[in-house]
PDB file of N, CA and C in Angstrom:
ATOM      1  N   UNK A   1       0.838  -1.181   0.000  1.00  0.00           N
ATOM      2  CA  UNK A   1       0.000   0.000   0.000  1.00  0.00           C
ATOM      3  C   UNK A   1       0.882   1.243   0.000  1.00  0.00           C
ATOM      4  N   UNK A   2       0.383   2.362  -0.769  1.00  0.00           N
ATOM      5  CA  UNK A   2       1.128   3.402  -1.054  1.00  0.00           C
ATOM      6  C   UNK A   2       0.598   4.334   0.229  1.00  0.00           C
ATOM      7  N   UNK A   3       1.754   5.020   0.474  1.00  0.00           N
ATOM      8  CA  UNK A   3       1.479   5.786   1.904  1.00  0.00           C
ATOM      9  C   UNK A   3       2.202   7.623   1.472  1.00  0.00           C
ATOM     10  N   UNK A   4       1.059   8.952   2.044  1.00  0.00           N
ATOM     11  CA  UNK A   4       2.050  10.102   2.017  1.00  0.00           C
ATOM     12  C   UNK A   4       2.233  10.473   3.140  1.00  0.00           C
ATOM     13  N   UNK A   5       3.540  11.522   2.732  1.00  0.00           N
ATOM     14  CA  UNK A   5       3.876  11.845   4.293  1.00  0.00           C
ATOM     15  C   UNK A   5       3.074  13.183   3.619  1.00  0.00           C
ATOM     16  N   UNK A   6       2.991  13.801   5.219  1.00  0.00           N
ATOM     17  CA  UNK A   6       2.108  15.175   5.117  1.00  0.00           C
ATOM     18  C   UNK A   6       3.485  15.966   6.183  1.00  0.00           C
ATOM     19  N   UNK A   7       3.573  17.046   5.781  1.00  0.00           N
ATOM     20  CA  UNK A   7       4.645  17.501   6.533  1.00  0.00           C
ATOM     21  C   UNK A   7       3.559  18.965   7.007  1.00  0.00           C
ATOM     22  N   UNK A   8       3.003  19.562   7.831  1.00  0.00           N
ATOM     23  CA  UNK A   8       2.767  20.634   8.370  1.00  0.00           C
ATOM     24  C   UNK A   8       3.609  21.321   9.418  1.00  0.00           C
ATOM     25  N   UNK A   9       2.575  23.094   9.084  1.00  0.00           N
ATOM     26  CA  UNK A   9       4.435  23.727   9.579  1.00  0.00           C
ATOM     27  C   UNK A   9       4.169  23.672  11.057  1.00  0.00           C
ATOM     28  N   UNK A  10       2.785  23.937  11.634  1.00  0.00           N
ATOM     29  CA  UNK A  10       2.220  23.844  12.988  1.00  0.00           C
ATOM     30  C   UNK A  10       1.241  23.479  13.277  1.00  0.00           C
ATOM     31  N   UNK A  11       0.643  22.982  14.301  1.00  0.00           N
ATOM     32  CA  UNK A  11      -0.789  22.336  14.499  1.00  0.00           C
ATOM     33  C   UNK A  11      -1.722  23.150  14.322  1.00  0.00           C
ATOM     34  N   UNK A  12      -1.955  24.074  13.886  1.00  0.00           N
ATOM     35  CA  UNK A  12      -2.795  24.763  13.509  1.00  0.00           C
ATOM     36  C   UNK A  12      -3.574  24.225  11.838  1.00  0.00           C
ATOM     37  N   UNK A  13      -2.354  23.530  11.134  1.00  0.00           N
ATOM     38  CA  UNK A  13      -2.647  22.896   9.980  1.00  0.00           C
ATOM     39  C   UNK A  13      -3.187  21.794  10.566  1.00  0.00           C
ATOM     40  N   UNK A  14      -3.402  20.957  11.598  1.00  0.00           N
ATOM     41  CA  UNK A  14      -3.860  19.675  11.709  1.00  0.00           C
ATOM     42  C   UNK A  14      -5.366  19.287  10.939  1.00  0.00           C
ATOM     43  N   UNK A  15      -6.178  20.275  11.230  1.00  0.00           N
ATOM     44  CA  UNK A  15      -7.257  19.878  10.589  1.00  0.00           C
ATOM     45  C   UNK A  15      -7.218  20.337   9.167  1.00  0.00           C
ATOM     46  N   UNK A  16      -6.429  21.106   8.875  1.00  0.00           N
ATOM     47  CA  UNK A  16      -6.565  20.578   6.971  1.00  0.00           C
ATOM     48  C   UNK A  16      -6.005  19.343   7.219  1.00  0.00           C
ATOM     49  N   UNK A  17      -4.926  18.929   7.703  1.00  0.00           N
ATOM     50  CA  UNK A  17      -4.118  17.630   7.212  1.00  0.00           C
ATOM     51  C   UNK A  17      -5.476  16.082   7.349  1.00  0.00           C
ATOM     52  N   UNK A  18      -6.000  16.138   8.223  1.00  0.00           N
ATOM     53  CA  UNK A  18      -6.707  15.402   8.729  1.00  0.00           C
ATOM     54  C   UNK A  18      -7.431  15.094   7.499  1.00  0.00           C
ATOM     55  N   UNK A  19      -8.075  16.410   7.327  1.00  0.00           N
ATOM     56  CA  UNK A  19      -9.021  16.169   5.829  1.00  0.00           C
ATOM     57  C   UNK A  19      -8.443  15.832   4.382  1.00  0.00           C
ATOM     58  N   UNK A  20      -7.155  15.783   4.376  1.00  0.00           N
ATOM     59  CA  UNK A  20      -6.807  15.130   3.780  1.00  0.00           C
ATOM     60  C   UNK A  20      -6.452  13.939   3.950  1.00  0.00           C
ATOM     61  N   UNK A  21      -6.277  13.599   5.268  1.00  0.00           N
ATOM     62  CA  UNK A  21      -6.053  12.080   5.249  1.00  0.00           C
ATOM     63  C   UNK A  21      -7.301  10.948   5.187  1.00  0.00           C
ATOM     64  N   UNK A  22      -8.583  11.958   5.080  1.00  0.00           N
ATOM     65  CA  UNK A  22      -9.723  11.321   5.305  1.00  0.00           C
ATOM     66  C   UNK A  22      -9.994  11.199   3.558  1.00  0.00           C
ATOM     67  N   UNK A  23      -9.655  11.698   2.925  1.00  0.00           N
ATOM     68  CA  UNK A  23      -9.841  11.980   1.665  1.00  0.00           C
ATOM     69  C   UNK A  23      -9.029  10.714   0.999  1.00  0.00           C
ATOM     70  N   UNK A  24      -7.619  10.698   1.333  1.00  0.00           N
ATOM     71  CA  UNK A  24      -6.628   9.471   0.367  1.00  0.00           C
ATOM     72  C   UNK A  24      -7.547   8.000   1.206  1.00  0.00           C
ATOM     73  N   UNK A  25      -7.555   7.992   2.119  1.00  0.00           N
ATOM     74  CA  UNK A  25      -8.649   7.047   3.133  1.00  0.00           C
ATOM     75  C   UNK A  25      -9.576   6.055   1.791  1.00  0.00           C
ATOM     76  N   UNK A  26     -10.229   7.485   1.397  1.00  0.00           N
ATOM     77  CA  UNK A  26     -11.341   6.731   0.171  1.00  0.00           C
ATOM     78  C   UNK A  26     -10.982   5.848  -0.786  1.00  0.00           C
ATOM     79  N   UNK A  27      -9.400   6.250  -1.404  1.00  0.00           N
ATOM     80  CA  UNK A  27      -8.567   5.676  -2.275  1.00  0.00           C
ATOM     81  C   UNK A  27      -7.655   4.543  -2.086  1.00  0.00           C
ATOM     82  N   UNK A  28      -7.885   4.308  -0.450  1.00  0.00           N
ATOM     83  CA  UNK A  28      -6.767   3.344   0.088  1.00  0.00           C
ATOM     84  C   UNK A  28      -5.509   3.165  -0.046  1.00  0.00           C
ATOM     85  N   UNK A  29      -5.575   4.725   0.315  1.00  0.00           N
ATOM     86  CA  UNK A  29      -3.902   5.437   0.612  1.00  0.00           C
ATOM     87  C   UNK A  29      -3.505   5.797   1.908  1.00  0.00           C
ATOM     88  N   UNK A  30      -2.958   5.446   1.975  1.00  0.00           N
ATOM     89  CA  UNK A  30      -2.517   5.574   3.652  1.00  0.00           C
ATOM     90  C   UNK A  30      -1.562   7.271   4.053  1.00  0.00           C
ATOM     91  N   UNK A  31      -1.873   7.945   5.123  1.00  0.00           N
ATOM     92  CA  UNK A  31      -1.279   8.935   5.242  1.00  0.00           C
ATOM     93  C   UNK A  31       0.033   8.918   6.676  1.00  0.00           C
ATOM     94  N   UNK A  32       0.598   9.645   6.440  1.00  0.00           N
ATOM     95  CA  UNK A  32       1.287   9.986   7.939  1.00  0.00           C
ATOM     96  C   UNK A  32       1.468  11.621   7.761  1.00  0.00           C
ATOM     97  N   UNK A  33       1.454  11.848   9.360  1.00  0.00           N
ATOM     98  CA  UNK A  33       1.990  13.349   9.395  1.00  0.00           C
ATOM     99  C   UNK A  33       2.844  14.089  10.593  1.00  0.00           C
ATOM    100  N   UNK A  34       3.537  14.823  10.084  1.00  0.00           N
ATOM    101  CA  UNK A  34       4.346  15.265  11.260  1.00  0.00           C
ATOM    102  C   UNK A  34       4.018  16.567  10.951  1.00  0.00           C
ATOM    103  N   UNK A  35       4.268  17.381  12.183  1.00  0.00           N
ATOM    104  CA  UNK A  35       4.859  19.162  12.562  1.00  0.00           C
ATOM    105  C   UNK A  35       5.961  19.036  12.510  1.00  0.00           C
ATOM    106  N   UNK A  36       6.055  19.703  11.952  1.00  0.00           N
ATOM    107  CA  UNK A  36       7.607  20.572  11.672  1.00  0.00           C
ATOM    108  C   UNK A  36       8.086  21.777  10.804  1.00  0.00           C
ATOM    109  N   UNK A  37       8.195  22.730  11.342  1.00  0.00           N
ATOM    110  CA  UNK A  37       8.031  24.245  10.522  1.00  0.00           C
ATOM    111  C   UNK A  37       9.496  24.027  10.113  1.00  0.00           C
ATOM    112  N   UNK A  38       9.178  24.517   8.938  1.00  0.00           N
ATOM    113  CA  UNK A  38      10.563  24.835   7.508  1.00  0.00           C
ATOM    114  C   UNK A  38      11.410  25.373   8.061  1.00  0.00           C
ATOM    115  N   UNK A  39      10.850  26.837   8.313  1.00  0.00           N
ATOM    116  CA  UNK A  39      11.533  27.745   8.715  1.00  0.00           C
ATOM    117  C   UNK A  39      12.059  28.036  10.468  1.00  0.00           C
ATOM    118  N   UNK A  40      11.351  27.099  11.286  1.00  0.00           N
ATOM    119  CA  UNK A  40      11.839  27.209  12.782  1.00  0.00           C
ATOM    120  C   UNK A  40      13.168  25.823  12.599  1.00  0.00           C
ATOM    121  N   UNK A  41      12.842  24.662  12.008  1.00  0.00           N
ATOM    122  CA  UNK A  41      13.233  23.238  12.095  1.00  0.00           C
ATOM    123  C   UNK A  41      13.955  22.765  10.959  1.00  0.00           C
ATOM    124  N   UNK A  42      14.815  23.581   9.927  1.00  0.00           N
ATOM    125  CA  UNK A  42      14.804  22.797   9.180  1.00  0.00           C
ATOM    126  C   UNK A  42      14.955  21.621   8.680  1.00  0.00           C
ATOM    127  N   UNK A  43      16.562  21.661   9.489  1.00  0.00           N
ATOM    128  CA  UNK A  43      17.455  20.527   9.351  1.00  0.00           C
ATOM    129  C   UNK A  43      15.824  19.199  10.111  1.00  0.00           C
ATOM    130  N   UNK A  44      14.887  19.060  10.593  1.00  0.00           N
ATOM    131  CA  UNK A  44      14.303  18.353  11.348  1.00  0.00           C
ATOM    132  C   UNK A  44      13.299  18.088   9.909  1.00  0.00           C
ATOM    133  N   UNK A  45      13.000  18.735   9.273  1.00  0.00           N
ATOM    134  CA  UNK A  45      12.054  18.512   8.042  1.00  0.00           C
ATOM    135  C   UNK A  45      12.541  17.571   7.270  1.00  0.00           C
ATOM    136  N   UNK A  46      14.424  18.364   7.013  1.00  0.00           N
ATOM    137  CA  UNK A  46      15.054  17.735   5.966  1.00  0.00           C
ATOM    138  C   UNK A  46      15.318  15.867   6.534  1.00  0.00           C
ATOM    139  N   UNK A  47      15.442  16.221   7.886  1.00  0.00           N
ATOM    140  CA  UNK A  47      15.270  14.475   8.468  1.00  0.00           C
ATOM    141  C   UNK A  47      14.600  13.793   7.819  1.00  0.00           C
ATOM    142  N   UNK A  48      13.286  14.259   8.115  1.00  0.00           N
ATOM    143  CA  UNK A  48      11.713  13.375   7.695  1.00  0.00           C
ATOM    144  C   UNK A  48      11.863  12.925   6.071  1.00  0.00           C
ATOM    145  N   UNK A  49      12.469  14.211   5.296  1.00  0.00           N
ATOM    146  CA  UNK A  49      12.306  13.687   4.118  1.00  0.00           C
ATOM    147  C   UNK A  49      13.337  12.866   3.378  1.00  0.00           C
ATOM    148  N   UNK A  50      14.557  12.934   4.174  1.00  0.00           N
ATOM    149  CA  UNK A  50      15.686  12.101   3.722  1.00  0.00           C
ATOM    150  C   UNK A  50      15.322  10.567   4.296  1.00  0.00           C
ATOM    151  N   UNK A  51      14.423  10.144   5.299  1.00  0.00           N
ATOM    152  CA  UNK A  51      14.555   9.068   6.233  1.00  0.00           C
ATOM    153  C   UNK A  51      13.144   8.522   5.159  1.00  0.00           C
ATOM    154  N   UNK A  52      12.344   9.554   4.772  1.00  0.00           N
ATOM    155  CA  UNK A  52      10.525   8.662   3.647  1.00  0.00           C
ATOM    156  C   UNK A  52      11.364   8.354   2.357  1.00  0.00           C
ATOM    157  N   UNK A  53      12.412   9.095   1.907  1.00  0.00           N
ATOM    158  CA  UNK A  53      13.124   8.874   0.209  1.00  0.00           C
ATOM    159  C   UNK A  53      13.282   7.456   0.546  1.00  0.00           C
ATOM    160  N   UNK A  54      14.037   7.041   1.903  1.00  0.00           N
ATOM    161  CA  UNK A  54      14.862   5.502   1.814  1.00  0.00           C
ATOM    162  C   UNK A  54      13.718   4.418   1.554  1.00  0.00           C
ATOM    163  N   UNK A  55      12.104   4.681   2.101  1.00  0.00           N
ATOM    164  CA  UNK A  55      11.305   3.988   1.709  1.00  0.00           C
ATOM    165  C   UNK A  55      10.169   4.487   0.164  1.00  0.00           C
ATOM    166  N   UNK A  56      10.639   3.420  -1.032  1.00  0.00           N
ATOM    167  CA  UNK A  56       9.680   3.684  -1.960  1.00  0.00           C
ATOM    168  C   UNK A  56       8.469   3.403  -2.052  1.00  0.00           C
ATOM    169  N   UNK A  57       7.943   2.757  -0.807  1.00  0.00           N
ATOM    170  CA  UNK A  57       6.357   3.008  -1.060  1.00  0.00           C
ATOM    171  C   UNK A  57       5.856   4.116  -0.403  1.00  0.00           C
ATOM    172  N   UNK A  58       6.633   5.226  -0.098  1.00  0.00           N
ATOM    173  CA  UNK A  58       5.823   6.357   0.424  1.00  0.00           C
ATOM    174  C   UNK A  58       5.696   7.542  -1.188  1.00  0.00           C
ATOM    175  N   UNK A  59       4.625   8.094  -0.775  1.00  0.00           N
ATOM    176  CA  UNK A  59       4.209   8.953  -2.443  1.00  0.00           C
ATOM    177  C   UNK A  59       4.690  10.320  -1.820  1.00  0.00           C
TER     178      UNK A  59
END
């Protein structure tokens, strides 16, 4: 199963993210999500996205 990461910058995005995860849901896509602001965290973003590249079933 194909899975996205959702990266938001603060919980304030949670409920868009949500609605999107309710949305890929329909398609039987699986979501994940973290906080982590660009601009407070970077190097912590650039983590997340160097550590989802090593797995190819994430979209």
């Amino acid at each position: 199963m194909s899975k996205v990461v959702i990266l938001m910058g603060s919980k304030a995005d949670l409920a868009w993210a949500t609605r999107v995860v309710d949305s890929l849901q329909l398609f039987s896509i699986s979501a994940e999500c973290h906080i982590a602001s660009a601009h407070k965290v970077p190097l912590f973003c650039y983590d997340i996205i160097k550590e989802k590249e090593k797995i190819t079933s994430y979209l």
